[in-house]
PDB file of N, CA and C in Angstrom:
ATOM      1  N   UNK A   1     -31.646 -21.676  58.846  1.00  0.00           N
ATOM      2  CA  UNK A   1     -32.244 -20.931  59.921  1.00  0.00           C
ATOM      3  C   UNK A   1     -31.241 -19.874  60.367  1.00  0.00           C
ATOM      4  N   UNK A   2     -31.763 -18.877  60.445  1.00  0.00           N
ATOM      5  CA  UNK A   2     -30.787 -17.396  60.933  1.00  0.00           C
ATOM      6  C   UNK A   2     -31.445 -17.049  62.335  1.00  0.00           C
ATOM      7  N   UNK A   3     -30.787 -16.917  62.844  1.00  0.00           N
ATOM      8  CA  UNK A   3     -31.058 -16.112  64.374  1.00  0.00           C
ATOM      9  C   UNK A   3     -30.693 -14.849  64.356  1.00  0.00           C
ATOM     10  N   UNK A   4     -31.371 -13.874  64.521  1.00  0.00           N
ATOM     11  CA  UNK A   4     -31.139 -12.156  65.010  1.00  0.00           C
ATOM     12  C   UNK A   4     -31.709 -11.007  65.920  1.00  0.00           C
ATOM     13  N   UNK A   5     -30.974 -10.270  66.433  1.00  0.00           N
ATOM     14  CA  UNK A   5     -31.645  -9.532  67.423  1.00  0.00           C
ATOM     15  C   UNK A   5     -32.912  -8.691  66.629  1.00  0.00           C
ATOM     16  N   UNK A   6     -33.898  -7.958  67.657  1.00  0.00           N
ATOM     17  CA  UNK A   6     -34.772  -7.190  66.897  1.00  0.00           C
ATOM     18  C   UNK A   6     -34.326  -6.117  66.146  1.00  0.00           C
ATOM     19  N   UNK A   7     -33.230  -5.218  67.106  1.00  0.00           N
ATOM     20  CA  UNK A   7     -32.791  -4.251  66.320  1.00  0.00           C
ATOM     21  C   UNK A   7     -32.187  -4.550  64.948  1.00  0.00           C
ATOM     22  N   UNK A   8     -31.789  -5.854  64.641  1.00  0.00           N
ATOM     23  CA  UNK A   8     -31.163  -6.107  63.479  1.00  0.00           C
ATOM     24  C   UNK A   8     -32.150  -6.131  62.430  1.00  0.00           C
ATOM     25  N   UNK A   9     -33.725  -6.896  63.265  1.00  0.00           N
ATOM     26  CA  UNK A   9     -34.446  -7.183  61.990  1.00  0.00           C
ATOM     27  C   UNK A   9     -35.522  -5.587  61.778  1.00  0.00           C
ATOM     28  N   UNK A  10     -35.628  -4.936  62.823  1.00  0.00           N
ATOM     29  CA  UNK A  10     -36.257  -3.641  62.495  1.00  0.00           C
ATOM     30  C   UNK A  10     -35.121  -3.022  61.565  1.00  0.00           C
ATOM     31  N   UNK A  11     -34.058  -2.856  61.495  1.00  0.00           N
ATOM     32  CA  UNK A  11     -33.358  -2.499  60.780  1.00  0.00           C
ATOM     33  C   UNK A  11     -33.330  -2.633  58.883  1.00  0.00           C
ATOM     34  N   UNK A  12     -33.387  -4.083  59.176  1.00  0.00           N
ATOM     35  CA  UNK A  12     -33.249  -5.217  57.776  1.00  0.00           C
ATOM     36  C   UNK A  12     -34.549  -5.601  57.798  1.00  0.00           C
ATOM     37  N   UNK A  13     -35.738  -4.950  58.061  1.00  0.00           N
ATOM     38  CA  UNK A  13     -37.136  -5.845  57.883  1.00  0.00           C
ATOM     39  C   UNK A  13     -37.656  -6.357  56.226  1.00  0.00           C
ATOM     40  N   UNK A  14     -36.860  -5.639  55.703  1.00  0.00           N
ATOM     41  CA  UNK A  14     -37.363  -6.350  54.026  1.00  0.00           C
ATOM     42  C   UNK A  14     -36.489  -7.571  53.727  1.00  0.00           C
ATOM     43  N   UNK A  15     -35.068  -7.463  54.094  1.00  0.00           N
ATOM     44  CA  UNK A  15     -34.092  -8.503  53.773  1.00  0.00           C
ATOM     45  C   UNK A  15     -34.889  -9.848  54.215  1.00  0.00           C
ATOM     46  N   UNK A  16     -34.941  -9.579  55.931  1.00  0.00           N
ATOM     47  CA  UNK A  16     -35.400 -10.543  56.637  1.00  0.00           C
ATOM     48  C   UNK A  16     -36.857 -11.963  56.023  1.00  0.00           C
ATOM     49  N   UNK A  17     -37.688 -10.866  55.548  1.00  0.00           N
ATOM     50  CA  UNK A  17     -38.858 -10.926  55.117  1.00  0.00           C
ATOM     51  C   UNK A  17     -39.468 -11.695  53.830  1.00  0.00           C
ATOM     52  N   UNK A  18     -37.636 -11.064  52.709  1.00  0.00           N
ATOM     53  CA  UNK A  18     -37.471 -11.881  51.830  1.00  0.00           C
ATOM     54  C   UNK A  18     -36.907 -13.382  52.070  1.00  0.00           C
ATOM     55  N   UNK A  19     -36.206 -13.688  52.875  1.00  0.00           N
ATOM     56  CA  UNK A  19     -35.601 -14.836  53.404  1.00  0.00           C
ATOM     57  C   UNK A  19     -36.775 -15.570  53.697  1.00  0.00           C
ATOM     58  N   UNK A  20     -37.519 -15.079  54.331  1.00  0.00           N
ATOM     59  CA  UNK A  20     -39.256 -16.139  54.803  1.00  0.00           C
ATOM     60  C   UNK A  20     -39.911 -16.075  54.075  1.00  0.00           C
ATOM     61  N   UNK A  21     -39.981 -15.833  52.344  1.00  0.00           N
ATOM     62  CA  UNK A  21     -40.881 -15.876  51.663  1.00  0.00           C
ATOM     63  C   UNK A  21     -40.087 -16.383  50.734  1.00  0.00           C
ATOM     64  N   UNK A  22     -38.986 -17.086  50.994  1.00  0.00           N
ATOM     65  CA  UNK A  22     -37.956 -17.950  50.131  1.00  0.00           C
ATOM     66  C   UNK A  22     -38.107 -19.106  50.706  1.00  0.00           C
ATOM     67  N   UNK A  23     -38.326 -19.633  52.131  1.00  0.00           N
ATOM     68  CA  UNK A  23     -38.849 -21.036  52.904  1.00  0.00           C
ATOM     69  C   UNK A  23     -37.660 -20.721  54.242  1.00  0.00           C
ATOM     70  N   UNK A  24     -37.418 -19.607  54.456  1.00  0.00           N
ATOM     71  CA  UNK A  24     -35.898 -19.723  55.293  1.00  0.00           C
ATOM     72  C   UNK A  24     -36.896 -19.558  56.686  1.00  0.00           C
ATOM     73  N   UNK A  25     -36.238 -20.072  57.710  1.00  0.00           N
ATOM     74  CA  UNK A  25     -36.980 -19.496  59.119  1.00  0.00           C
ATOM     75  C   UNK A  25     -36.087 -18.447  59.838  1.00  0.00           C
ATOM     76  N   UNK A  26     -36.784 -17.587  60.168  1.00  0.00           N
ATOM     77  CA  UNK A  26     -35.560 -16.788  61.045  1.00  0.00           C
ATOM     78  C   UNK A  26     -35.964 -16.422  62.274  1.00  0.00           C
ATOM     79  N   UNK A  27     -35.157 -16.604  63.314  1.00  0.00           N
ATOM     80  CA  UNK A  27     -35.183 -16.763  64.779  1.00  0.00           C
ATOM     81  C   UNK A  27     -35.128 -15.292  65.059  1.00  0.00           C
ATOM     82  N   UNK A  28     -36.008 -14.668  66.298  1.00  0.00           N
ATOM     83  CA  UNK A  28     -35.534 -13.167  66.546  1.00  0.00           C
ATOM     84  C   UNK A  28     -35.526 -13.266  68.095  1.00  0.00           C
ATOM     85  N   UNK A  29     -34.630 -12.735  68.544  1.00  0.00           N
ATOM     86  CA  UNK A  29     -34.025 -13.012  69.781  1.00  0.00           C
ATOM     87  C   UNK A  29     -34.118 -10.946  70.544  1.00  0.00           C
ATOM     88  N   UNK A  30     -34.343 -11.267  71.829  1.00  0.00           N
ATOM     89  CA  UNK A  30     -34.390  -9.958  72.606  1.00  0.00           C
ATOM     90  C   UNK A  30     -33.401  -9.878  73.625  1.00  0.00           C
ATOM     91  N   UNK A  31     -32.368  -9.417  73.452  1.00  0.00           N
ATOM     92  CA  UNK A  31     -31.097  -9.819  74.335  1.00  0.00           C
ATOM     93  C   UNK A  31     -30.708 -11.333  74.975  1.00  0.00           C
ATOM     94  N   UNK A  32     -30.804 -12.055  73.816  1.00  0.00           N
ATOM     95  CA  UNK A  32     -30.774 -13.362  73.542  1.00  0.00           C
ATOM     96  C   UNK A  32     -31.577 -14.835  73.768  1.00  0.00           C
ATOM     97  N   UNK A  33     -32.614 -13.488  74.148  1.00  0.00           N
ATOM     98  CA  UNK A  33     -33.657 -14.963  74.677  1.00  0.00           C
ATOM     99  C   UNK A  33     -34.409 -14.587  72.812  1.00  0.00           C
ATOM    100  N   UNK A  34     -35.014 -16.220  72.601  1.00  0.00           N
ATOM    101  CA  UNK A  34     -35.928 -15.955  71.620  1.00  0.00           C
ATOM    102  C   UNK A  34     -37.079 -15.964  72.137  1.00  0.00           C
ATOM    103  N   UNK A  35     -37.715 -14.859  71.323  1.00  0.00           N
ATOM    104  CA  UNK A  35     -39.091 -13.962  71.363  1.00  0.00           C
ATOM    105  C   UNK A  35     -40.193 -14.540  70.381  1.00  0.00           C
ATOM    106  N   UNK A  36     -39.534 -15.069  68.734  1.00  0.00           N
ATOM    107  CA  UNK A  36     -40.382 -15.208  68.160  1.00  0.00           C
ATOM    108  C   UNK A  36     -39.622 -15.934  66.459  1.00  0.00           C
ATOM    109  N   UNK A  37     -40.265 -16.382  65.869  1.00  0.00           N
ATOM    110  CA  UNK A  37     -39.803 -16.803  64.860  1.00  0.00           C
ATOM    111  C   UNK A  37     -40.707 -16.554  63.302  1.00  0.00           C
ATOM    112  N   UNK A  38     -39.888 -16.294  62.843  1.00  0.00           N
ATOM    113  CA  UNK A  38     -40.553 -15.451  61.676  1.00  0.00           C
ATOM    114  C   UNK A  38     -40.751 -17.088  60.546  1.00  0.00           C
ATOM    115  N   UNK A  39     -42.022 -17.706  59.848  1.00  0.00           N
ATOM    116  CA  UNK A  39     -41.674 -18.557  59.336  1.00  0.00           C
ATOM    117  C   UNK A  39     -42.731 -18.621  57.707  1.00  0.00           C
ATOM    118  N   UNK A  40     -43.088 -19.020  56.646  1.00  0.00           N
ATOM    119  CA  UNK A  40     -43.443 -18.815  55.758  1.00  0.00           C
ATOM    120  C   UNK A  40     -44.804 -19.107  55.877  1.00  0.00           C
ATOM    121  N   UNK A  41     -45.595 -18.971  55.441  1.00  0.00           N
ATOM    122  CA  UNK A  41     -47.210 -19.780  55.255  1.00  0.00           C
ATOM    123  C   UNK A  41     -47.436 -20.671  55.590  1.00  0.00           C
ATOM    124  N   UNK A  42     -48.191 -21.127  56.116  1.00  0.00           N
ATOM    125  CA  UNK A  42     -47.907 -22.714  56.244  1.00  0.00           C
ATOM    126  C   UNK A  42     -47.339 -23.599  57.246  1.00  0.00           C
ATOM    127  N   UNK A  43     -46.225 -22.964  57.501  1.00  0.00           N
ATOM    128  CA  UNK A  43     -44.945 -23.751  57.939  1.00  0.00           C
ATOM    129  C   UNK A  43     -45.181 -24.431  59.347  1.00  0.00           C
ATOM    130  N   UNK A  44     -46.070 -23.821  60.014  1.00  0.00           N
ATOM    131  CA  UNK A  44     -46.086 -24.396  61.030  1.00  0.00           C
ATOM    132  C   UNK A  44     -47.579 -25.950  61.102  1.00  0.00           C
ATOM    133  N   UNK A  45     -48.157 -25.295  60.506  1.00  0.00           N
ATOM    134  CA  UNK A  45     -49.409 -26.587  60.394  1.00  0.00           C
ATOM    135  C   UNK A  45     -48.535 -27.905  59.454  1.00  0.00           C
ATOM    136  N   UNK A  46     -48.070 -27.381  58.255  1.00  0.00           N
ATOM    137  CA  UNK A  46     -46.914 -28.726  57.946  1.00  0.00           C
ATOM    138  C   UNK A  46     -46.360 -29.541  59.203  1.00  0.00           C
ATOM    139  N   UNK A  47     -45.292 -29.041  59.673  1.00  0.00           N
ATOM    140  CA  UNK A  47     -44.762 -29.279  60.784  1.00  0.00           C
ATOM    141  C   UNK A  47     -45.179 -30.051  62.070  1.00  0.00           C
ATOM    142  N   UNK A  48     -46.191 -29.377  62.285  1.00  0.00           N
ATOM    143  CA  UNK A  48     -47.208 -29.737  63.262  1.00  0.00           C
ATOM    144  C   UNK A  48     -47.957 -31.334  62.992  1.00  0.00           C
ATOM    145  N   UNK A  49     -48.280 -31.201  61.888  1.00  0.00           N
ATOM    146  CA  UNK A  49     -48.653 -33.233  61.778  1.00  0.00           C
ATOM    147  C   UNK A  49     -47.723 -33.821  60.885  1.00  0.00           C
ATOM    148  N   UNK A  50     -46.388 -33.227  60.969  1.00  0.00           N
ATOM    149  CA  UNK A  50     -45.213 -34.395  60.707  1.00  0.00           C
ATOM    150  C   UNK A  50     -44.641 -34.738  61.812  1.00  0.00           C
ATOM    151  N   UNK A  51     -44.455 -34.046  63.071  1.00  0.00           N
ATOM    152  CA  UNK A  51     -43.247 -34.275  63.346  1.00  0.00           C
ATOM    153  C   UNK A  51     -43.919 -34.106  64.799  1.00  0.00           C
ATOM    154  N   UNK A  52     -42.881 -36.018  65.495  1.00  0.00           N
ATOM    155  CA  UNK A  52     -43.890 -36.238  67.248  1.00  0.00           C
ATOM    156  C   UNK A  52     -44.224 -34.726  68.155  1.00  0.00           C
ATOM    157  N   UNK A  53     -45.168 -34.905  68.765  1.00  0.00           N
ATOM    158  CA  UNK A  53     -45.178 -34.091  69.938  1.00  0.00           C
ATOM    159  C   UNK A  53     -43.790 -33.629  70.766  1.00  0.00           C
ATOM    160  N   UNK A  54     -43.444 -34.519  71.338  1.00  0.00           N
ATOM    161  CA  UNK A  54     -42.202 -34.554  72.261  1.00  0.00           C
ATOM    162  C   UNK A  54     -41.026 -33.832  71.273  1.00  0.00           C
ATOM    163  N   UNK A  55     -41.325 -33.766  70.634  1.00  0.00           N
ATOM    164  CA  UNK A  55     -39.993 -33.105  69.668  1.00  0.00           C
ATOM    165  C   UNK A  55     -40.164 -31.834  69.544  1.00  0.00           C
ATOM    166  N   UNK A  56     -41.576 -31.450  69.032  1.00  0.00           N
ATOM    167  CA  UNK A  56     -42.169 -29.803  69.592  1.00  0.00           C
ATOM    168  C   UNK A  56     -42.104 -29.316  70.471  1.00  0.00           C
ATOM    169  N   UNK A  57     -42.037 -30.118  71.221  1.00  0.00           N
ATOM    170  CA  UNK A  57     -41.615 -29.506  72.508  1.00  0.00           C
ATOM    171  C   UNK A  57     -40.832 -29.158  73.280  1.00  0.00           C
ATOM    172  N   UNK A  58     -39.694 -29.898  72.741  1.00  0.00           N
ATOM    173  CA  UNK A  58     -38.183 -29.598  72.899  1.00  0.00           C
ATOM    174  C   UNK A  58     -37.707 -28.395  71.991  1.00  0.00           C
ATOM    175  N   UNK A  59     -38.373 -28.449  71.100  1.00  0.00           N
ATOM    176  CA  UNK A  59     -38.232 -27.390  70.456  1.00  0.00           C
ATOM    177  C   UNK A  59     -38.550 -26.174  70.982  1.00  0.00           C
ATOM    178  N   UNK A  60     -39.903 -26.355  71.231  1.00  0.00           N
ATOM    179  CA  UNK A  60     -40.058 -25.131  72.287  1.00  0.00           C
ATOM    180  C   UNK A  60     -39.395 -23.826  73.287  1.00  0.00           C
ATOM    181  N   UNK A  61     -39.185 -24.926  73.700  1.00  0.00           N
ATOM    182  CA  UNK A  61     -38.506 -25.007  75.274  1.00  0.00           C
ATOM    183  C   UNK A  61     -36.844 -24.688  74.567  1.00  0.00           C
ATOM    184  N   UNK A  62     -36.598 -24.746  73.424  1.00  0.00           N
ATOM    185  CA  UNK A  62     -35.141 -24.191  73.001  1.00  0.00           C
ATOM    186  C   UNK A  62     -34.413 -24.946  73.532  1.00  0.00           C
ATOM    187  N   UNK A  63     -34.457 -26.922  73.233  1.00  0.00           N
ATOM    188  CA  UNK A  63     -33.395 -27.504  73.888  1.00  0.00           C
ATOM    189  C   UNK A  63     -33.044 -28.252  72.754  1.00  0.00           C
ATOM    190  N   UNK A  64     -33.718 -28.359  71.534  1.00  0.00           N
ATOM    191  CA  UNK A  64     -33.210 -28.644  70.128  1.00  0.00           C
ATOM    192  C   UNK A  64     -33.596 -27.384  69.061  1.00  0.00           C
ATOM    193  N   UNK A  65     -32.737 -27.392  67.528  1.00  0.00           N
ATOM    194  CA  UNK A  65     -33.489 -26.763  66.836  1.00  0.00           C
ATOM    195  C   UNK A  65     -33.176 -27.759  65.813  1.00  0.00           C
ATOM    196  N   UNK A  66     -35.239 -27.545  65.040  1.00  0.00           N
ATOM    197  CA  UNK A  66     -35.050 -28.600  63.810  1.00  0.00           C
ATOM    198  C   UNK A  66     -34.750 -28.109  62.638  1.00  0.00           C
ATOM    199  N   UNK A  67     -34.481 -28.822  61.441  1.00  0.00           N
ATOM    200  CA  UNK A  67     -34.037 -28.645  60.346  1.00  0.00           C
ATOM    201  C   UNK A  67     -35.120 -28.134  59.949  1.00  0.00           C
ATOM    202  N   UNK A  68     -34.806 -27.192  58.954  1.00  0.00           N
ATOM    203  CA  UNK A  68     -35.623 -26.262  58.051  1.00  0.00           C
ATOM    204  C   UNK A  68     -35.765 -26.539  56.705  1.00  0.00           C
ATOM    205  N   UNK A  69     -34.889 -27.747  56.008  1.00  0.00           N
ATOM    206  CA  UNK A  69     -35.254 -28.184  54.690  1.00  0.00           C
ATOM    207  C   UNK A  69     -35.083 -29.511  54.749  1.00  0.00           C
ATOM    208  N   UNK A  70     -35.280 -30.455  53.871  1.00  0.00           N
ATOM    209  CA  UNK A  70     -35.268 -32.125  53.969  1.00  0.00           C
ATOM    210  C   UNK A  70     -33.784 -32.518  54.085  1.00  0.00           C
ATOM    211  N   UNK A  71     -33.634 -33.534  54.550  1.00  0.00           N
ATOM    212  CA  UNK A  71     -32.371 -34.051  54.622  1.00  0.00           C
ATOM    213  C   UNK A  71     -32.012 -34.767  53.391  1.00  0.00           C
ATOM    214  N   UNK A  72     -30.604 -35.158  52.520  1.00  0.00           N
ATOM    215  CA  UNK A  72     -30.138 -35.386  52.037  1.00  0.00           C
ATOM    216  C   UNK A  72     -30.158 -36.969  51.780  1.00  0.00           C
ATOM    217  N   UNK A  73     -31.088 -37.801  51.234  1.00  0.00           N
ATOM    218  CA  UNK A  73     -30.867 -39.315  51.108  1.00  0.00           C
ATOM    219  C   UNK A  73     -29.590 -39.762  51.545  1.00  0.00           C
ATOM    220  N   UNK A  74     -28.751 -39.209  50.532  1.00  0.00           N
ATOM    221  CA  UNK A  74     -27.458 -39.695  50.360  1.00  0.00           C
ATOM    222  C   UNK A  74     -26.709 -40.290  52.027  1.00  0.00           C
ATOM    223  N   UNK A  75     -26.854 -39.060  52.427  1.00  0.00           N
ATOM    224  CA  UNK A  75     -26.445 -39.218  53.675  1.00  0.00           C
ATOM    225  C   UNK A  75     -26.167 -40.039  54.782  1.00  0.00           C
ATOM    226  N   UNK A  76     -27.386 -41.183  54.462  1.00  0.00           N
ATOM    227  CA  UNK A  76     -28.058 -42.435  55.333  1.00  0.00           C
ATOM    228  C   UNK A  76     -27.475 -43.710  54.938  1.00  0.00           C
ATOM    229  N   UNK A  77     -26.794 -43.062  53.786  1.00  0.00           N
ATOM    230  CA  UNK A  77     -26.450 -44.598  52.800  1.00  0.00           C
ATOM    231  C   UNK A  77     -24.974 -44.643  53.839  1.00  0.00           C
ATOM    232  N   UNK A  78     -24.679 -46.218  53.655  1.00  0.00           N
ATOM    233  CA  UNK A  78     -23.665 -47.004  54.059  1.00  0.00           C
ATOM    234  C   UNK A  78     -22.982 -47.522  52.759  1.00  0.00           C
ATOM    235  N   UNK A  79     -21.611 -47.168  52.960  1.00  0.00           N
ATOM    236  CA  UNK A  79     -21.041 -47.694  51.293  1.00  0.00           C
ATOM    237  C   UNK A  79     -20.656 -49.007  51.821  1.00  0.00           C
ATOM    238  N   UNK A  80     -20.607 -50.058  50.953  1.00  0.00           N
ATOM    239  CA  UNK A  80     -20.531 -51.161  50.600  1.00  0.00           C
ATOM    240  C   UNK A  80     -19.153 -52.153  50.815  1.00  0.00           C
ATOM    241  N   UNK A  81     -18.134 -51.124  51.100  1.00  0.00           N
ATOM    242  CA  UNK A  81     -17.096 -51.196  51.126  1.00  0.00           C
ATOM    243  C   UNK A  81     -16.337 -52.298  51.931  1.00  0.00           C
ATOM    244  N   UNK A  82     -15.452 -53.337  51.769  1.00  0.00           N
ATOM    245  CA  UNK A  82     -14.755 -54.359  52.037  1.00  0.00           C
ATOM    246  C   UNK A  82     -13.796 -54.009  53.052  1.00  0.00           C
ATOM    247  N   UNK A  83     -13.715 -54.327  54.285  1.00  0.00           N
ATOM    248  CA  UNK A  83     -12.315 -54.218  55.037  1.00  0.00           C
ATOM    249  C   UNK A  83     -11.572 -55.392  54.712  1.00  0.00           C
ATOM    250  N   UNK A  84     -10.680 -55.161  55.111  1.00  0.00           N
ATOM    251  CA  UNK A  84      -9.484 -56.498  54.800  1.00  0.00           C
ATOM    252  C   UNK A  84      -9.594 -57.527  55.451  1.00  0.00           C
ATOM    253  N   UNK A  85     -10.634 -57.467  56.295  1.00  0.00           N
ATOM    254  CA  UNK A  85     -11.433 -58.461  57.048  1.00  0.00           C
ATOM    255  C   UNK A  85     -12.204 -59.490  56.482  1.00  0.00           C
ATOM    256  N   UNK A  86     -12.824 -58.469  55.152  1.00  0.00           N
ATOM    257  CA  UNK A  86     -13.928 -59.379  54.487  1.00  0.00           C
ATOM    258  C   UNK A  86     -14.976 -58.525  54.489  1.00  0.00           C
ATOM    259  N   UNK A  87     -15.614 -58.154  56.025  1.00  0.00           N
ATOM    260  CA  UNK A  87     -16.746 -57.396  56.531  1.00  0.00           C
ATOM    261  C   UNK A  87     -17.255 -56.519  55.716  1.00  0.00           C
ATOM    262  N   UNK A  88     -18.351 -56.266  55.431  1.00  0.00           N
ATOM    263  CA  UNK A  88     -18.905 -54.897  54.808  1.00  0.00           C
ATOM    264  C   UNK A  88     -18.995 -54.014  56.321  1.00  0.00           C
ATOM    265  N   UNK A  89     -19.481 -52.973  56.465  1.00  0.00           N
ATOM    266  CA  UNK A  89     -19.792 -51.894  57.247  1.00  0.00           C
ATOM    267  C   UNK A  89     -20.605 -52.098  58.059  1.00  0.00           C
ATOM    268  N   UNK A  90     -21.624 -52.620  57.345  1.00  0.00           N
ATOM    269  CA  UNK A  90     -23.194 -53.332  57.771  1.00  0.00           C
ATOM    270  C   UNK A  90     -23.194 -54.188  58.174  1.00  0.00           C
ATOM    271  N   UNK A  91     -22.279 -55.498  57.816  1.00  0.00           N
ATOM    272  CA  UNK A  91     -22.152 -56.534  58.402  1.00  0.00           C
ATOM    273  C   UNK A  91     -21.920 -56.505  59.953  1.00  0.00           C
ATOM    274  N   UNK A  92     -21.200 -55.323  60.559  1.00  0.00           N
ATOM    275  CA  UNK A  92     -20.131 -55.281  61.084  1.00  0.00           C
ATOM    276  C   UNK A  92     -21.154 -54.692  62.623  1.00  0.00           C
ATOM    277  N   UNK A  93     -21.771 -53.773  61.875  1.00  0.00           N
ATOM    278  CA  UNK A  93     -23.142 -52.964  62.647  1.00  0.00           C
ATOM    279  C   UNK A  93     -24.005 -54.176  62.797  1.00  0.00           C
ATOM    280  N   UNK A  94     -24.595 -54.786  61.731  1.00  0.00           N
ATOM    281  CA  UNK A  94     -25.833 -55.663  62.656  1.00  0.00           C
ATOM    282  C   UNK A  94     -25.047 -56.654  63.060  1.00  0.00           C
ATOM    283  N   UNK A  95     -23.955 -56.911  63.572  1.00  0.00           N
ATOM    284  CA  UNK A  95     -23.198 -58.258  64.259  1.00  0.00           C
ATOM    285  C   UNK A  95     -23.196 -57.449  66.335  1.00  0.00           C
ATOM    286  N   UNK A  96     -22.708 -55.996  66.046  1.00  0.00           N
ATOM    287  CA  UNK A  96     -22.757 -55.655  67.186  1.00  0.00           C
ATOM    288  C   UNK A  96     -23.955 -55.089  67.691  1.00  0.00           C
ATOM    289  N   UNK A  97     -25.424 -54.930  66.737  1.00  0.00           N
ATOM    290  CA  UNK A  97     -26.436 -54.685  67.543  1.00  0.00           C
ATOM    291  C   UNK A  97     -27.502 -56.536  67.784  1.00  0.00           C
ATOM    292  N   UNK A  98     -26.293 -57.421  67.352  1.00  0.00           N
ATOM    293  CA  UNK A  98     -26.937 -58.356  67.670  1.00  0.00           C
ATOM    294  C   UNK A  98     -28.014 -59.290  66.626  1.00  0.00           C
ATOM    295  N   UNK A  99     -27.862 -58.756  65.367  1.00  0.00           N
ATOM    296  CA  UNK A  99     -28.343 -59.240  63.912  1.00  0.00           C
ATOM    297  C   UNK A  99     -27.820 -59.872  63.582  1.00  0.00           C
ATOM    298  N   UNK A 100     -27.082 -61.324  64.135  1.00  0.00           N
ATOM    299  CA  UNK A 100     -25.775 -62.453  63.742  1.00  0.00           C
ATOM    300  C   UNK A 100     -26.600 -63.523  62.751  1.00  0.00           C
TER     301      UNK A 100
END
């Protein structure tokens, strides 16, 4: 996701344009408030029945911004790994949320 003033994107309106017809979203801001968001086909009806209400709406309101491509599996994983304890990682997590 790119954020830019108008004058930048009246300027760059093809660059911009190509970026949203690649899946990119780009934010356009009017002396720093955002005005509007430039986003691909689609993008918003996708969006719209994935993802809760309350989250759109924070969005909205510009008090989160969401991710623009899928997140990374990998990421979520917990390695397996032994402390000198014994403990795995996991072990260690569901002991302190109370999974004994």
């Amino acid at each position: 996701m790119e954020t830019i003033g108008i004058r930048e994107l009246k300027n760059r309106l093809s660059k911009y344009v190509r970026k949203v017809e690649a899946g990119e979203v780009v934010i356009v801001t009017d002396r720093g408030t955002v005005v509007a968001e430039l986003v691909p086909p689609g993008y918003a009806a996708r969006r719209e029945v994935a993802l809760h209400p309350g989250l759109l709406e924070l969005e909205r309101r510009g008090l989160v911004r969401l991710a623009t491509r899928p997140n990374d599996p990998s990421l979520y994983s917990i390695p397996r790994q032994r402390r000198s304890g014994g403990e795995t990682v996991q072990e260690m997590i569901d002991w302190q949320r109370g999974d004994r």
